[in-house]
Structures are given as structure tokens and as C-alpha cells.
Protein backbone atom coordinates (compact mmCIF):
# COMPACT_ATOMS: atom_id res chain seq x y z
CA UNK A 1 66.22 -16.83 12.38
CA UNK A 2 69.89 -15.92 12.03
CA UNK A 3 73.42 -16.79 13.68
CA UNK A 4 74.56 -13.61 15.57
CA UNK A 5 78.34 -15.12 14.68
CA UNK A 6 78.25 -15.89 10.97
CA UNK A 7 74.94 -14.55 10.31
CA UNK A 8 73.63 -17.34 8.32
CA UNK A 9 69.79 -17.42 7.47
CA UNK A 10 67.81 -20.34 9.30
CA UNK A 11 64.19 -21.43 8.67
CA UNK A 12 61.91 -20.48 12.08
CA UNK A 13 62.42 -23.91 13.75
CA UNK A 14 66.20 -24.34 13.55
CA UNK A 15 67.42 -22.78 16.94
CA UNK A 16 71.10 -23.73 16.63
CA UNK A 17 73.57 -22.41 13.93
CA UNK A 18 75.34 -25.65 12.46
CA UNK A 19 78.39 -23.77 12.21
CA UNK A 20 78.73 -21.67 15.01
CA UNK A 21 77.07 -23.70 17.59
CA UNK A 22 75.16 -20.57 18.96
CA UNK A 23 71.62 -20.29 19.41
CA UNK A 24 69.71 -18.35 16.46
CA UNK A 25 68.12 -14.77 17.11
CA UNK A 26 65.28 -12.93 15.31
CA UNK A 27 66.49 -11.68 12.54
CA UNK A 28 64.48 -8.60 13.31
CA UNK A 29 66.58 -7.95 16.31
CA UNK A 30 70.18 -7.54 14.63
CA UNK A 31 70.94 -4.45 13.57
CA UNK A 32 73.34 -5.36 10.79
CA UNK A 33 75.07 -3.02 8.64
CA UNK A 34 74.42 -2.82 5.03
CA UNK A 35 77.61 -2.59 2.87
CA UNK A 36 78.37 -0.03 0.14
CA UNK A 37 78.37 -1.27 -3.08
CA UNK A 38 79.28 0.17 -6.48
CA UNK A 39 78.41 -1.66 -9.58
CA UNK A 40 79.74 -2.28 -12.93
CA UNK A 41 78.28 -2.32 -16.22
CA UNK A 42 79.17 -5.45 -17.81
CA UNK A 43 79.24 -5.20 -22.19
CA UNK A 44 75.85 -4.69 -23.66
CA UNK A 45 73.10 -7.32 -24.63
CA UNK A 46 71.14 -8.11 -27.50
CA UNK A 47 68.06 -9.05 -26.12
CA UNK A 48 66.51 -10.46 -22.35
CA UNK A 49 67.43 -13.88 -24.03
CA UNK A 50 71.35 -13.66 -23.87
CA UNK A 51 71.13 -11.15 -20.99
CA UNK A 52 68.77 -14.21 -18.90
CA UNK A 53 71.78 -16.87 -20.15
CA UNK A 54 74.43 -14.53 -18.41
CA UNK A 55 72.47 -14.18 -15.75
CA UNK A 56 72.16 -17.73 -15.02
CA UNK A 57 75.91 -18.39 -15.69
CA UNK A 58 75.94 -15.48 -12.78
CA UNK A 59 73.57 -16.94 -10.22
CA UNK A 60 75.80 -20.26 -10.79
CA UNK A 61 79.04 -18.51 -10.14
CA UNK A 62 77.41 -16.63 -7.09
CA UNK A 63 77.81 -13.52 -8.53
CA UNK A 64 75.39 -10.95 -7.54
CA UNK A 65 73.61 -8.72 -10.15
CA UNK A 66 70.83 -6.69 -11.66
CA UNK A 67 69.02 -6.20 -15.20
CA UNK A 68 68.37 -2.89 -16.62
CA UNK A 69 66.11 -2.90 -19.70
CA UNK A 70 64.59 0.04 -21.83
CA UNK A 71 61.53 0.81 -20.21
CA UNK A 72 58.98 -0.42 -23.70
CA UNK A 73 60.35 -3.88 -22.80
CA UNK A 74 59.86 -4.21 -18.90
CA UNK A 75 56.55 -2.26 -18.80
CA UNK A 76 54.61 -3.91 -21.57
CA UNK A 77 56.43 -7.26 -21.00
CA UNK A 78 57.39 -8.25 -24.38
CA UNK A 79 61.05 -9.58 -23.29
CA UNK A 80 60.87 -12.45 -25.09
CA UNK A 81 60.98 -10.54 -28.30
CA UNK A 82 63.95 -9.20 -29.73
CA UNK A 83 62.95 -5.14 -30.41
CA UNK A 84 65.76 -3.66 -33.20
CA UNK A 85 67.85 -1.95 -30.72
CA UNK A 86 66.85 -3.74 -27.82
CA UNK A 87 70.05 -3.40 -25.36
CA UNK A 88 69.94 -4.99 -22.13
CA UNK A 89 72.86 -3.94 -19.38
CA UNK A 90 73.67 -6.37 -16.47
CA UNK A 91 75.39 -4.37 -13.71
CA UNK A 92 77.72 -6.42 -10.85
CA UNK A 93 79.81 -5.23 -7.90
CA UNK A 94 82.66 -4.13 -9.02
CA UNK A 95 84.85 -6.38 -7.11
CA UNK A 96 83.43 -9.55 -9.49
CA UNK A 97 83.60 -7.54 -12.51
CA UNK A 98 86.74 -9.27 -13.68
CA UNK A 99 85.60 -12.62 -13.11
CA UNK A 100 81.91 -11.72 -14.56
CA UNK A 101 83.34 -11.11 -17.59
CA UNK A 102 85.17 -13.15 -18.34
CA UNK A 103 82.54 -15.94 -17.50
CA UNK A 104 80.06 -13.51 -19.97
CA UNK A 105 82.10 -12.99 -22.38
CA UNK A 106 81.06 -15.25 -25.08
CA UNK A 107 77.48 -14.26 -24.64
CA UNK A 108 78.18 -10.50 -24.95
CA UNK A 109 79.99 -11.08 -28.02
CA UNK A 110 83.33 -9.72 -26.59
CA UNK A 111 85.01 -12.80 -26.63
CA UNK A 112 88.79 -12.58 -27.71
């Protein structure tokens, strides 16, 4: 379910958004528009171990992102160990790339 106002997520038995004061529609029935987005590499990682740690810093800054890996790492799932040369890039929307960094930075190694 999903405010038609605000279009905040419900679970299926909540028929009132708590913000708007509207009654909830199928979700299925909106047809909402999904926004352009361009992305922005953030500094290189040494590993899936420092690129999870930004990623939680991320997620706890509600910053969205991605992970790209080399593809030996994600297909034979041996993330947890640190390949020579293993890079990991984290990509977010360019209008958080600022902040991103900055909140990164010391994990990237491009602190200053």
C-alpha cells in the first residue's frame, strides 16, 4: 500500500497514511515516475572489506549506492579475500557525492 500524497510505503493492513491522512492505494495502481539518475564514482577500494564499511557508513547516512567488483570476485564469491589488485568502486548519485566523500574518505585512503 502507498499514500497517493507523499507516497510513503505501508504494510497491506495500514489503510491510512499517518502523515497525509489519506487513505492508501495499491501500489500497483500509481503510475509513478522514475527519476533520472547519474552516478558518481567515489575513490577506489582495496577490497569488499573497506568497500562493505563505506557502505554501511552510506546506508547510515541514507545515501543511496551500488558496488561494482571485478567479475573473479562476485562470480566465484571469494569477497572476503583480499585478491592483489582487487579494486572495488562504490558509485552514488551525484547530488550526494560531496557529502559521500567526505563521510568515505578515511576508508578510501583519501583523507587530507
Amino acid at each position: 500500500m502507498i499514500c497517493p500524497e507523499c507516497h510513503a510505503d505501508y504494510l497491506n493492513h495500514i489503510k491510512k497514511c499517518g502523515d497525509c491522512n489519506v487513505s492508501l492505494v495499491d501500489a500497483c495502481v500509481l503510475d509513478l515516475p522514475i527519476p533520472e539518475m547519474t552516478w558518481s564514482a567515489l575513490p577506489p577500494f582495496s577490497g569488499k572489506i573497506y568497500a562493505d564499511m563505506a557502505g554501511e557508513i552510506l546506508d547510515n547516512n541514507d545515501i543511496a549506492y551500488y558496488l561494482k567488483m571485478n567479475w573473479a570476485s562476485s562470480a566465484y564469491s571469494i569477497e572476503a579475500a583480499n585478491l592483489t589488485g582487487d579494486i572495488v568502486r562504490i558509485f552514488v548519485p551525484k547530488a550526494s557525492f560531496e557529502k559521500a566523500s567526505n563521510l568515505v574518505a578515511s576508508i578510501s585512503g583519501e583523507a587530507q
